[in-house]
Protein backbone atom coordinates (compact mmCIF):
# COMPACT_ATOMS: atom_id res chain seq x y z
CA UNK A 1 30.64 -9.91 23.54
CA UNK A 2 27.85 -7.63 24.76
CA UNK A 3 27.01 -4.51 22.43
CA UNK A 4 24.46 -1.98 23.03
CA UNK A 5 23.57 1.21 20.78
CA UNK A 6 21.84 4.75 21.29
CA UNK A 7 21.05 7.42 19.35
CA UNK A 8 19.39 11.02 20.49
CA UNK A 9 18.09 13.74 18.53
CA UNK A 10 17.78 17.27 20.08
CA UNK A 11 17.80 20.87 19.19
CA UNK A 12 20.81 23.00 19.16
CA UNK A 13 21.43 27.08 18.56
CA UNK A 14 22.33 26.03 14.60
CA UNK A 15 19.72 23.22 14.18
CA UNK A 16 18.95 19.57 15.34
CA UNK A 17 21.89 17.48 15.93
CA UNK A 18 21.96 13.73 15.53
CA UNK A 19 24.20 11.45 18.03
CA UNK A 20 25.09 8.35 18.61
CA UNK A 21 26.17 6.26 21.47
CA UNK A 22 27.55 3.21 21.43
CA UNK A 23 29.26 0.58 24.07
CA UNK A 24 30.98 -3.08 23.48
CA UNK A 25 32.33 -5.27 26.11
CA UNK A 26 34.64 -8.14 25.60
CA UNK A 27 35.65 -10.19 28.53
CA UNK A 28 37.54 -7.63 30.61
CA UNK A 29 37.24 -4.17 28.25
CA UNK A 30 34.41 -1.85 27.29
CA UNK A 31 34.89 -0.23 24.29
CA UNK A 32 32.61 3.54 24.01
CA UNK A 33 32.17 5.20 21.06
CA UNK A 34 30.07 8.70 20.98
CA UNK A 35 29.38 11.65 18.50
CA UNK A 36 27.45 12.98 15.76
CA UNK A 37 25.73 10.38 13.50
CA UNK A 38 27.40 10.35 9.98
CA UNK A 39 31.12 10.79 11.68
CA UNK A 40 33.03 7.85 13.57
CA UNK A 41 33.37 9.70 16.67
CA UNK A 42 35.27 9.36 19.86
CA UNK A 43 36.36 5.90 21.04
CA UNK A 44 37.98 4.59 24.22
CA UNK A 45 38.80 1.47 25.97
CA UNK A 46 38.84 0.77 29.44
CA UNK A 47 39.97 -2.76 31.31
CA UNK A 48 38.13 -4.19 34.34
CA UNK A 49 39.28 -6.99 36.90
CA UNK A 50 36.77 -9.06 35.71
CA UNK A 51 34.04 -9.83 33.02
CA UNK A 52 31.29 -9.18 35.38
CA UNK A 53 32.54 -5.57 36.62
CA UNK A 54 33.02 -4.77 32.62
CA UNK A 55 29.34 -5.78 32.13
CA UNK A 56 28.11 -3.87 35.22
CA UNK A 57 30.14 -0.92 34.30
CA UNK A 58 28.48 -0.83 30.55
CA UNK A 59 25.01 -1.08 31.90
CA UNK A 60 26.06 1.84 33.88
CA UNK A 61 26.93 3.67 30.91
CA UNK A 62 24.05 3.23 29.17
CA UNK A 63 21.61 3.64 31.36
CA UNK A 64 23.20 7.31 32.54
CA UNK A 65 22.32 7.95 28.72
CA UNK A 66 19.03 6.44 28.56
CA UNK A 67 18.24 9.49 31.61
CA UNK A 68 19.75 11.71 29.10
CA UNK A 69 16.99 10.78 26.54
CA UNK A 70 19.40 8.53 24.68
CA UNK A 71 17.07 5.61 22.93
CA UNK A 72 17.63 2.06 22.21
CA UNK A 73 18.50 2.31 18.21
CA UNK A 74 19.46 0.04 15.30
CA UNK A 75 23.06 0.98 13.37
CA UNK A 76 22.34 2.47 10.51
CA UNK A 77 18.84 2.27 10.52
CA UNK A 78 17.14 5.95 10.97
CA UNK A 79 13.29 6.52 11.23
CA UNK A 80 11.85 7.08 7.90
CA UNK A 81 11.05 10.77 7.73
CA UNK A 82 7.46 12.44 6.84
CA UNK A 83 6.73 13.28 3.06
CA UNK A 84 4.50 16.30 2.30
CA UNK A 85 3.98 16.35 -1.50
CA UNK A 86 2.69 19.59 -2.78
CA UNK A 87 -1.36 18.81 -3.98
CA UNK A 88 -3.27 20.65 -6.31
CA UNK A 89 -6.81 19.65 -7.06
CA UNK A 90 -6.19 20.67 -10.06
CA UNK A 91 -9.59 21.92 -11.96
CA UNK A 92 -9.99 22.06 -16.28
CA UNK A 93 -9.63 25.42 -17.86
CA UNK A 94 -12.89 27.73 -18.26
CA UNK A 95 -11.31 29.38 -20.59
CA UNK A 96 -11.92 29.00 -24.30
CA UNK A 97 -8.49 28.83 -25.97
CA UNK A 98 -5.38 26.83 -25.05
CA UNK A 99 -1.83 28.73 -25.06
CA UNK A 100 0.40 27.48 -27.94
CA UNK A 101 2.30 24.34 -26.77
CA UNK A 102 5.45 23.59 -29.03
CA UNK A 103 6.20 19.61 -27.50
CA UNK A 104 4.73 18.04 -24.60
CA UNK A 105 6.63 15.49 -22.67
CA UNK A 106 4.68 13.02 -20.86
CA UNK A 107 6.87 11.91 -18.12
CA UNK A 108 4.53 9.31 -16.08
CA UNK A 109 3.56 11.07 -13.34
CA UNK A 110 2.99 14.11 -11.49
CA UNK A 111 5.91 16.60 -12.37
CA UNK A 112 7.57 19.15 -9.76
CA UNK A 113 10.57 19.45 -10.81
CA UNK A 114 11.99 21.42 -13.78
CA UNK A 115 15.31 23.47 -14.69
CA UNK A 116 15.79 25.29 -18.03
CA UNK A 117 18.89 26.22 -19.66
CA UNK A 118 20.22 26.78 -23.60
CA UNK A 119 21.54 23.07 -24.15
CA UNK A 120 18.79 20.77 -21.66
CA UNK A 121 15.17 20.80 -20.06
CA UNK A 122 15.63 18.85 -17.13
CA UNK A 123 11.85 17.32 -15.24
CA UNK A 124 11.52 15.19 -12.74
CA UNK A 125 8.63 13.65 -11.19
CA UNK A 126 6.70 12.04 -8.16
CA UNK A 127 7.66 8.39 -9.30
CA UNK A 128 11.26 9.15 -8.76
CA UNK A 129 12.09 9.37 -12.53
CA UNK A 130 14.13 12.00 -13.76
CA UNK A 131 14.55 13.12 -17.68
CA UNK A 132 17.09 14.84 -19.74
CA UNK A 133 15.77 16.69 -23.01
CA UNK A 134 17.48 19.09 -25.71
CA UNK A 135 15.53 22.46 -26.20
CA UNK A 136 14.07 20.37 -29.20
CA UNK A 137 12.06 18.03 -26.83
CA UNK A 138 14.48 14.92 -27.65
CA UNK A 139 15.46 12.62 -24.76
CA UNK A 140 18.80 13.03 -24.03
CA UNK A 141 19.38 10.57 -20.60
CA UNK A 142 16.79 9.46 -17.59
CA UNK A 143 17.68 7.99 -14.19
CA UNK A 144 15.46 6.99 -11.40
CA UNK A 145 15.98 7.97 -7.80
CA UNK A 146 14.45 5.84 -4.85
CA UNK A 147 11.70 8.39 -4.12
CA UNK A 148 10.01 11.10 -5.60
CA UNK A 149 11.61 14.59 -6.93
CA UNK A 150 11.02 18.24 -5.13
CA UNK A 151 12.44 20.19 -7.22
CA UNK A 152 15.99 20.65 -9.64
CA UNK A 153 17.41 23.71 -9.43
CA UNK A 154 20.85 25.07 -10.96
CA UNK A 155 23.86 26.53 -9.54
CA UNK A 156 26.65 28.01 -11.78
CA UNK A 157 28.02 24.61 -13.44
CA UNK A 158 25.90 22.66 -11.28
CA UNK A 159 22.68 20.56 -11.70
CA UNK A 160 20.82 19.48 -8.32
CA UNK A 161 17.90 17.41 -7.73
CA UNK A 162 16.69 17.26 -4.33
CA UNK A 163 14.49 13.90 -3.43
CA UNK A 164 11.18 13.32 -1.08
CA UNK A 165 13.79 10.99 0.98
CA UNK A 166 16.07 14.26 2.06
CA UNK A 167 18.85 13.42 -0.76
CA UNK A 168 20.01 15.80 -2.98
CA UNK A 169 21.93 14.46 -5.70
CA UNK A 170 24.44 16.51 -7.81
CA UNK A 171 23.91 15.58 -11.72
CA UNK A 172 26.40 17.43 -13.63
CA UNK A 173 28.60 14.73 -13.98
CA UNK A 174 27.28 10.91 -15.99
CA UNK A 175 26.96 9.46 -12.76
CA UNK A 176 24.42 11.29 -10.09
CA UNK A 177 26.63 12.24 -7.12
CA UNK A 178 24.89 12.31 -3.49
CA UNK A 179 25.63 16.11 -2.66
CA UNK A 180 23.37 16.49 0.65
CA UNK A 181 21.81 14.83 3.14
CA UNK A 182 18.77 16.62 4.99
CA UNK A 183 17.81 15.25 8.20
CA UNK A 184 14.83 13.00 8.88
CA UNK A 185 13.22 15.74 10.75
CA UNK A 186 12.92 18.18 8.32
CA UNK A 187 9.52 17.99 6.00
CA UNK A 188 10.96 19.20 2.91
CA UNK A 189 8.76 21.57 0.91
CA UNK A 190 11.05 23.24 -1.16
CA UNK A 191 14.72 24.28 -1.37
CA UNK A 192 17.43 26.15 -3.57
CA UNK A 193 21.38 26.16 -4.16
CA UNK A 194 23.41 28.93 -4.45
CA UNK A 195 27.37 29.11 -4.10
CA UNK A 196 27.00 25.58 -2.40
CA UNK A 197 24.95 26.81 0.28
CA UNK A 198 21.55 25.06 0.89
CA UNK A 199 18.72 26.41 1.92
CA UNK A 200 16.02 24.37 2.79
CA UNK A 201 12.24 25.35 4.00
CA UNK A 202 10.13 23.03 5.30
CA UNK A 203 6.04 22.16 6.72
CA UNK A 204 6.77 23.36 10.23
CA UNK A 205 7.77 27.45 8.59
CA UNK A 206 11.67 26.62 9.21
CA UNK A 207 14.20 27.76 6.85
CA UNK A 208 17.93 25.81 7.48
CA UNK A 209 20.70 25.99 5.75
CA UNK A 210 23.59 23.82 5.11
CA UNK A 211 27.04 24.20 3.92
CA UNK A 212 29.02 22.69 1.46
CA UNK A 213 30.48 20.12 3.79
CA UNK A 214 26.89 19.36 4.26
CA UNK A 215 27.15 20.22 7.82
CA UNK A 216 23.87 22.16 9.35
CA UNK A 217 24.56 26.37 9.59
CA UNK A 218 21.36 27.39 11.35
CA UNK A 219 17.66 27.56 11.43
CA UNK A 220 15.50 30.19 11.54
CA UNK A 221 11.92 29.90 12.73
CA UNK A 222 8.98 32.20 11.35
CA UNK A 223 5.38 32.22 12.76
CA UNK A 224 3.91 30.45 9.64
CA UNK A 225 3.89 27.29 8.49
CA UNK A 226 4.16 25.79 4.87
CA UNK A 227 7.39 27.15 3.56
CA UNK A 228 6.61 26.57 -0.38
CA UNK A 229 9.25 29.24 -0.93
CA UNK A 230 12.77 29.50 -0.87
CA UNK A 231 15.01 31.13 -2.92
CA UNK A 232 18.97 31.92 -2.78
CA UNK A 233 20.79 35.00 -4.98
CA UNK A 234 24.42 35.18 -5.49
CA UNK A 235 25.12 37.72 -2.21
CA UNK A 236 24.19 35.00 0.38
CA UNK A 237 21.01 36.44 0.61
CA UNK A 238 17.83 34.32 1.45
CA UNK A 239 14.51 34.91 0.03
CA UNK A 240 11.49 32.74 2.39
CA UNK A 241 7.66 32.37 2.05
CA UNK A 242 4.85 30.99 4.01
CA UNK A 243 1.46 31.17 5.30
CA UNK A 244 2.22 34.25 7.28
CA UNK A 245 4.93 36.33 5.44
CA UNK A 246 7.73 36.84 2.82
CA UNK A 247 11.34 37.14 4.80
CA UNK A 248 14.79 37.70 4.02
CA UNK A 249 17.67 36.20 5.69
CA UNK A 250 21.68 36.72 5.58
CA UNK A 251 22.35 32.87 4.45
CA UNK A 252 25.95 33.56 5.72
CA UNK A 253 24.89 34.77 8.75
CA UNK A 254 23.28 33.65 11.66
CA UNK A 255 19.98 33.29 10.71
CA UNK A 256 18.72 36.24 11.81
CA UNK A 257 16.06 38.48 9.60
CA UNK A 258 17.11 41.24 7.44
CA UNK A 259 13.30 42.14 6.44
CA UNK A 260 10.10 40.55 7.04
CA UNK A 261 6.83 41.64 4.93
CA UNK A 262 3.60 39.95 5.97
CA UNK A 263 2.56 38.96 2.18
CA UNK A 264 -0.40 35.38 3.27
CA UNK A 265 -0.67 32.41 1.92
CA UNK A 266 2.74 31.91 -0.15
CA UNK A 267 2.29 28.99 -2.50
CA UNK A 268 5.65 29.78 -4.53
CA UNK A 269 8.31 32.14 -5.00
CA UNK A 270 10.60 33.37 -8.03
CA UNK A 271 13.76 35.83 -7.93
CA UNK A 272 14.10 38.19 -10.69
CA UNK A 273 17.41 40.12 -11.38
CA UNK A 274 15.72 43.28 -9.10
CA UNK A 275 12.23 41.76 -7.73
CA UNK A 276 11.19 38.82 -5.88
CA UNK A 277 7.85 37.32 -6.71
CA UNK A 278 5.58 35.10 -4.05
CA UNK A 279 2.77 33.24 -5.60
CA UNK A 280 -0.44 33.10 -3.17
CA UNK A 281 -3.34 31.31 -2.30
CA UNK A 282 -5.24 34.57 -2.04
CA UNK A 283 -5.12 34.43 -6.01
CA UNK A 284 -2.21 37.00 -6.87
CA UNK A 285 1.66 37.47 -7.43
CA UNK A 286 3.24 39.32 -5.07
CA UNK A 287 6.34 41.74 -6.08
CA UNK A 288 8.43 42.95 -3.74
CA UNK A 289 11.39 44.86 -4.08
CA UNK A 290 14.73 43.11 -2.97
CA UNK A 291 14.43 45.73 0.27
CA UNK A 292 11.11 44.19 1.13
CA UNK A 293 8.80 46.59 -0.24
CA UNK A 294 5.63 45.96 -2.25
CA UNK A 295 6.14 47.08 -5.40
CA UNK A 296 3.04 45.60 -7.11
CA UNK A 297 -0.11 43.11 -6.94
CA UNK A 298 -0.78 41.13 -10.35
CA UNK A 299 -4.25 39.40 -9.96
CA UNK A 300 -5.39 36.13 -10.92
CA UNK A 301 -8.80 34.06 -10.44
CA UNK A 302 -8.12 31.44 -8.72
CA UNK A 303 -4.62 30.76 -6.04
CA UNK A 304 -1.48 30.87 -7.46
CA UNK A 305 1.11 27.82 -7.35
CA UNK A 306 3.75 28.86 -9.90
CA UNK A 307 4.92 31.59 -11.36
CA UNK A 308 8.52 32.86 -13.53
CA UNK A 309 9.78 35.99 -15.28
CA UNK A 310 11.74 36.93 -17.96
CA UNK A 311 14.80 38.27 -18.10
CA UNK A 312 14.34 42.11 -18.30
CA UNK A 313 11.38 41.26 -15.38
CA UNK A 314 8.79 43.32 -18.58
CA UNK A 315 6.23 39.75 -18.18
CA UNK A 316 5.48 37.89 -15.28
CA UNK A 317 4.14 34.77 -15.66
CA UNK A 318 1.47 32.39 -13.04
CA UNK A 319 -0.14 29.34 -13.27
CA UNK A 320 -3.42 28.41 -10.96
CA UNK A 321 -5.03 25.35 -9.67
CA UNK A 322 -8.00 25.98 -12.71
CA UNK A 323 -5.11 24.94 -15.11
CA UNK A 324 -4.71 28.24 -16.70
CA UNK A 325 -1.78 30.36 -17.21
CA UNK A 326 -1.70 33.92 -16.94
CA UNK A 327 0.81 37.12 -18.52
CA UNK A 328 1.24 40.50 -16.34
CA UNK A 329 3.11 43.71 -17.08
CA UNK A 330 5.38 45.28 -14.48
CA UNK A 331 2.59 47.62 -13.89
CA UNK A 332 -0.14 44.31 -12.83
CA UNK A 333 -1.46 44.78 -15.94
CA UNK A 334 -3.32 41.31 -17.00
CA UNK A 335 -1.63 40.66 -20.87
CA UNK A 336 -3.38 37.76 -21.43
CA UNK A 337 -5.24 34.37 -19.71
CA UNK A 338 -5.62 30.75 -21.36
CA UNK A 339 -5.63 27.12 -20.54
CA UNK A 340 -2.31 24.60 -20.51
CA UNK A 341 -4.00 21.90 -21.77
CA UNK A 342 -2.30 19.68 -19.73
CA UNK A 343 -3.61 20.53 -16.36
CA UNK A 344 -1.95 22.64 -13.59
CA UNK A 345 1.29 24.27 -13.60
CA UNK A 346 3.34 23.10 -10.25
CA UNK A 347 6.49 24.84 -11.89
CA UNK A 348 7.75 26.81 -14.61
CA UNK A 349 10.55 28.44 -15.96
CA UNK A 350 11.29 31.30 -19.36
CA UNK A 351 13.77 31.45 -21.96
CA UNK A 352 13.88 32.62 -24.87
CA UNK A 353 10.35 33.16 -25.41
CA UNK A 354 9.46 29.77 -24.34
CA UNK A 355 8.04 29.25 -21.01
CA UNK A 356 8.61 25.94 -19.98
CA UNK A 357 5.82 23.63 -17.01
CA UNK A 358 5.72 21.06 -14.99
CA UNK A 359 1.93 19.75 -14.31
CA UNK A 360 -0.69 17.92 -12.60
CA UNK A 361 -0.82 15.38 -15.41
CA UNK A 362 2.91 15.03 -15.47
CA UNK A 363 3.94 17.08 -18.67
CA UNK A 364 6.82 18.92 -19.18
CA UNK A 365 4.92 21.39 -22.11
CA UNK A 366 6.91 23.67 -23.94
CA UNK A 367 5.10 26.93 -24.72
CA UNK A 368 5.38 29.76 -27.23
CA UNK A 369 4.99 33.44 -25.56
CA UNK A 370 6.00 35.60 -28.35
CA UNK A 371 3.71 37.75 -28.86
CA UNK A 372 2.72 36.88 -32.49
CA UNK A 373 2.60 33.37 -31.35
CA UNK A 374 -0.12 34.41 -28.35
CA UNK A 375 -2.12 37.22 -30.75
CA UNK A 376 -2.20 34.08 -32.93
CA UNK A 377 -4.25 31.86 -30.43
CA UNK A 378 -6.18 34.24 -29.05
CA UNK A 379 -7.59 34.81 -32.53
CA UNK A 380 -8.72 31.43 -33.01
CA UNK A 381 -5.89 29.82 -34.86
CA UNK A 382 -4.69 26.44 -32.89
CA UNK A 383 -1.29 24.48 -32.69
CA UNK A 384 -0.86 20.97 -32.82
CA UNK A 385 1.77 20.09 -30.38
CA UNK A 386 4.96 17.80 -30.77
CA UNK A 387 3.94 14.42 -28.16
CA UNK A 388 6.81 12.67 -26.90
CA UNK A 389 6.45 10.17 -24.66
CA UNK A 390 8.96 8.23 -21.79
CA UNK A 391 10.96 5.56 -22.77
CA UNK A 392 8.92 2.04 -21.43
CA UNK A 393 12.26 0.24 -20.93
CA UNK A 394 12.85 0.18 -17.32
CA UNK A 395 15.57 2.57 -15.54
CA UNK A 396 17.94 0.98 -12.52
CA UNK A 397 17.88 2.80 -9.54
CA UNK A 398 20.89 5.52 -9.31
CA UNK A 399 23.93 3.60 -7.86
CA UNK A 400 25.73 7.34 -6.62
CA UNK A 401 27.98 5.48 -4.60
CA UNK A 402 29.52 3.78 -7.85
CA UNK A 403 33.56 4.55 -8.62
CA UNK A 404 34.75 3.58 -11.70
CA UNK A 405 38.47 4.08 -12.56
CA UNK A 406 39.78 6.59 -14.35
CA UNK A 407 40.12 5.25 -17.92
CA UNK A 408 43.73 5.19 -19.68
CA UNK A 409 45.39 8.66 -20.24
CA UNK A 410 42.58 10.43 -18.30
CA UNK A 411 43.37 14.06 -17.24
CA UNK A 412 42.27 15.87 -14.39
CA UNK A 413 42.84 16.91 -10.66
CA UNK A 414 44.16 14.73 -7.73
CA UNK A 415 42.27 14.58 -4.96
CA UNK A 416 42.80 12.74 -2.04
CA UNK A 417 40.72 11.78 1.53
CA UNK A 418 42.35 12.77 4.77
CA UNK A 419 40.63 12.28 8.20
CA UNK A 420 40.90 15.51 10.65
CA UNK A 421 39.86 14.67 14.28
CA UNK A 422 36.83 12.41 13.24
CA UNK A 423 35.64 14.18 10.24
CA UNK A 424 36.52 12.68 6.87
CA UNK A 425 37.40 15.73 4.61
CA UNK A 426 38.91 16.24 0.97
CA UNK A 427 41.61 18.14 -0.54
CA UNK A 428 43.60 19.04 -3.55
CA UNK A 429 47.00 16.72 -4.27
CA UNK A 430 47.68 18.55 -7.48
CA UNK A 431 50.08 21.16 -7.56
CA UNK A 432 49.08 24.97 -7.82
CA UNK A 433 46.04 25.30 -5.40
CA UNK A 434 45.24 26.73 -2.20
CA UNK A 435 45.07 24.41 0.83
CA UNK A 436 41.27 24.23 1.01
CA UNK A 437 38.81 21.80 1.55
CA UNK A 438 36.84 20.10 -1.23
CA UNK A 439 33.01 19.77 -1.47
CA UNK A 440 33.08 16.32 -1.95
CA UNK A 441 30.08 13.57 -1.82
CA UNK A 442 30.12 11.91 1.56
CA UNK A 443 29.23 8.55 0.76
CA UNK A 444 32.57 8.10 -1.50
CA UNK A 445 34.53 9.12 1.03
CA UNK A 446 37.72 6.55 2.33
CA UNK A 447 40.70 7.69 4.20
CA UNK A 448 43.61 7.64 2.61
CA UNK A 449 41.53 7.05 -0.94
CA UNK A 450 42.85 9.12 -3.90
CA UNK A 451 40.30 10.37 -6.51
CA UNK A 452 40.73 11.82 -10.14
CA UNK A 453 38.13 14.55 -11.14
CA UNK A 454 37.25 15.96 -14.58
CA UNK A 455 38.08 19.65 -12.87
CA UNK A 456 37.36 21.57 -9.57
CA UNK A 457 36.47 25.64 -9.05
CA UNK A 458 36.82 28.03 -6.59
CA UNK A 459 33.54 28.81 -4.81
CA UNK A 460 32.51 32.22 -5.28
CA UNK A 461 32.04 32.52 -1.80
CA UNK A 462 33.57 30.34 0.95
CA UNK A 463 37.35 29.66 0.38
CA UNK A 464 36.48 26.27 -1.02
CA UNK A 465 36.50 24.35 -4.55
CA UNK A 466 33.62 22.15 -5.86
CA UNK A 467 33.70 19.19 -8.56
CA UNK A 468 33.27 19.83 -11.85
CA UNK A 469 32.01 16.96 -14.17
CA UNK A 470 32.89 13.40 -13.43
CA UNK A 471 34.89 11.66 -10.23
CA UNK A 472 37.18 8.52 -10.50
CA UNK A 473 39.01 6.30 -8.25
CA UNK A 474 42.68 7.40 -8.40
CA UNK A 475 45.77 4.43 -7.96
């Protein structure tokens, strides 16, 4: 038996497609098997008088490929993409008081990643290691991923964590669920979820998005590079920063431009209920309206790599590479200026008047806004934070691709794996839903295979359900 295996990587009108070629003789027959990567393909089998005409007609075969651009490849085995990590040379404070901190969490390491809501303060960090807090500051879970965290970012019910290695796991359930892949060729930078839909920005000034199936819509191009901002709202619409401007893009489109607004040097980007905020290197916050005009400039001292809002969109909020956070009224009006204490602010999200950081030193830092809390500092009175640090134990690397069974008297919704030409998709067995498909995590995917699940939803957009909570095998 002779086998020999290609793959080829090329651009398309909705992205860069992956394929695979593949071709087995065995005495008389060659076996070929083609498509995308990720899918089993085509296959067919031909006979030949002899061995030696199978063998000559396989070489044949592949070498028509090869001319094709079709390289010699290894199963399973797909280059190791290129890692930008977002870099601040982060500088100490000049200023003379620090801003209130609450707790401090020292994660380990550098922290990008950070999602906020009433019952958990998610961070994750460049080591891989990702924690679950309560509001309180008190470790709820931890897991730790193969390669460094992006960013987390929520979506409805949903908890996702995208990876330096193009994963994006799904974590609303006890076991991390792979929800995306990205493709090797895509430098991540940055990247948001909304309604399922993925959109992803990148070194190169691409934005791409990807549906629920995980299957590649389109990409857009812009004519700057360093896409530190991306940012999805419930419409479909597509907020997108870079060196050159600050774009907006129907995500259920076809990736064409709604408005474009040259706004330099985006760093980061935040969407507020009727603004959208871009972060700068040229030391301000940017607010645009959500037609693409400039509503006003809010200026810092040094570039801007984070910033947030609250709520009613009455305080913005930046933090700069001098480890300093700043407070601006609607109007650009500079409320206030002080150091973190903890070194520069890659991220940061509000609630409640609390605004929450990820940092340079790897803190997640919980800080009191309130105003009484800030008039408080700024007159010389100090707070001695809460310092909680990471569990030493070690953490085993996320298994996603783990099934347990569903334990005794379990109730939920019966799904079950069908194959449709040579994509492997999922659908409902339980009575009472529409015939739709399933977002479903790829790797757990078996024809045939039944699954039990905690519940499923209708996508707000789509025709399709998604998962909620936790995902058994099924007998």
């Amino acid at each position: 038996m002779t086998q020999y295996y290609l793959e080829l990587s090329e651009e398309e009108t909705n992205g860069i497609s992956h394929k695979f070629y593949a071709v087995t003789t065995e005495d008389c027959s060659v076996t070929i098997q083609y498509g995308r990567i990720g899918t089993d393909g085509s296959k067919s089998t031909s006979s030949y008088a002899t061995p030696q005409e199978a063998e000559k007609m396989a070489l044949k075969k592949v070498n028509e490929k090869k001319r094709k651009g079709y390289t010699e490849a290894i199963k399973g085995v797909r280059k190791k993409r290129t890692i930008t990590r977002r870099e601040i040379v982060s500088q100490p404070s000049t200023i003379k008081h620090t801003v209130p901190i609450v707790w401090k969490f020292n994660s380990g390491s550098r922290a990008f990643g950070i999602f906020i809501d009433q019952q958990t303060c998610w961070v994750g960090n460049q080591a891989g290691l990702v924690y679950k807090l309560t509001p309180e500051g008190e470790i709820i879970n931890q897991y730790r991923f193969a390669e460094g965290v992006k960013c987390i970012v929520g979506d409805s019910n949903w908890i996702y964590i995208g990876c330096d290695d193009g994963n994006v796991y799904d974590l609303s359930g006890k076991i991390p669920r792979l929800a995306y892949e990205i493709n090797e060729n895509i430098d991540i930078f940055w990247l948001d979820i909304r309604n399922g839909l993925l959109g992803v920005s990148d070194s190169g000034g691409t934005l791409t998005t990807i549906n629920y199936e995980d299957e590649c819509q389109w990409s857009a191009k812009s004519a700057g590079i360093h896409a530190w901002m991306v940012r999805c709202d419930e419409d479909g619409r597509i907020f997108y920063g870079d060196s050159d401007c600050v774009s907006c893009f129907d995500g259920w489109g076809n990736g064409t431009a709604i408005w474009k607004k040259a706004v330099s040097r985006v760093l980061f980007g935040w969407l507020g209920q009727e603004y959208v905020y871009a972060g700068t290197g040229n030391s301000n916050v940017t607010v645009l309206t959500r037609q693409g005009e400039e509503k006003q400039i809010c200026k810092a001292d040094n570039a801007v790599f984070s910033c947030a809002v609250s709520p009613d969109e009455q305080y913005i909020f930046a933090g700069d590479s001098y480890s300093s956070l700043y407070c601006f009224r609607p109007t650009g009006e500079r409320l206030w200026k002080l150091a973190t204490g903890c070194g520069s602010a890659y991220s940061m999200q509000y609630l409640d008047e609390k605004l929450y950081i990820v940092t340079t030193d790897g803190s997640l830092a919980c800080i009191d806004v309130s105003e009484a809390a800030i008039e408080a500092v700024m007159n010389g009175q100090t707070m001695t934070a809460r310092k909680i640090t990471a569990p030493t134990s070690p953490t085993q690397l996320v298994a996603s691709d783990m099934l347990e069974a569903a334990p005794a008297n379990t109730a939920g919704i019966v799904l079950q794996c069908i194959k449709e030409g040579a994509k492997l998709r999922i659908k409902v067995v339980s009575s009472g839903y529409q015939d739709w498909y399933v977002q479903f995590p790829r790797n757990l995917r078996q024809e045939g295979k039944f699954y039990l699940v905690d519940g499923i939803k209708e996508a707000s957009k789509g025709g399709f359900y998604r998962v909620i909570g936790n995902i058994y095998a099924h007998t």
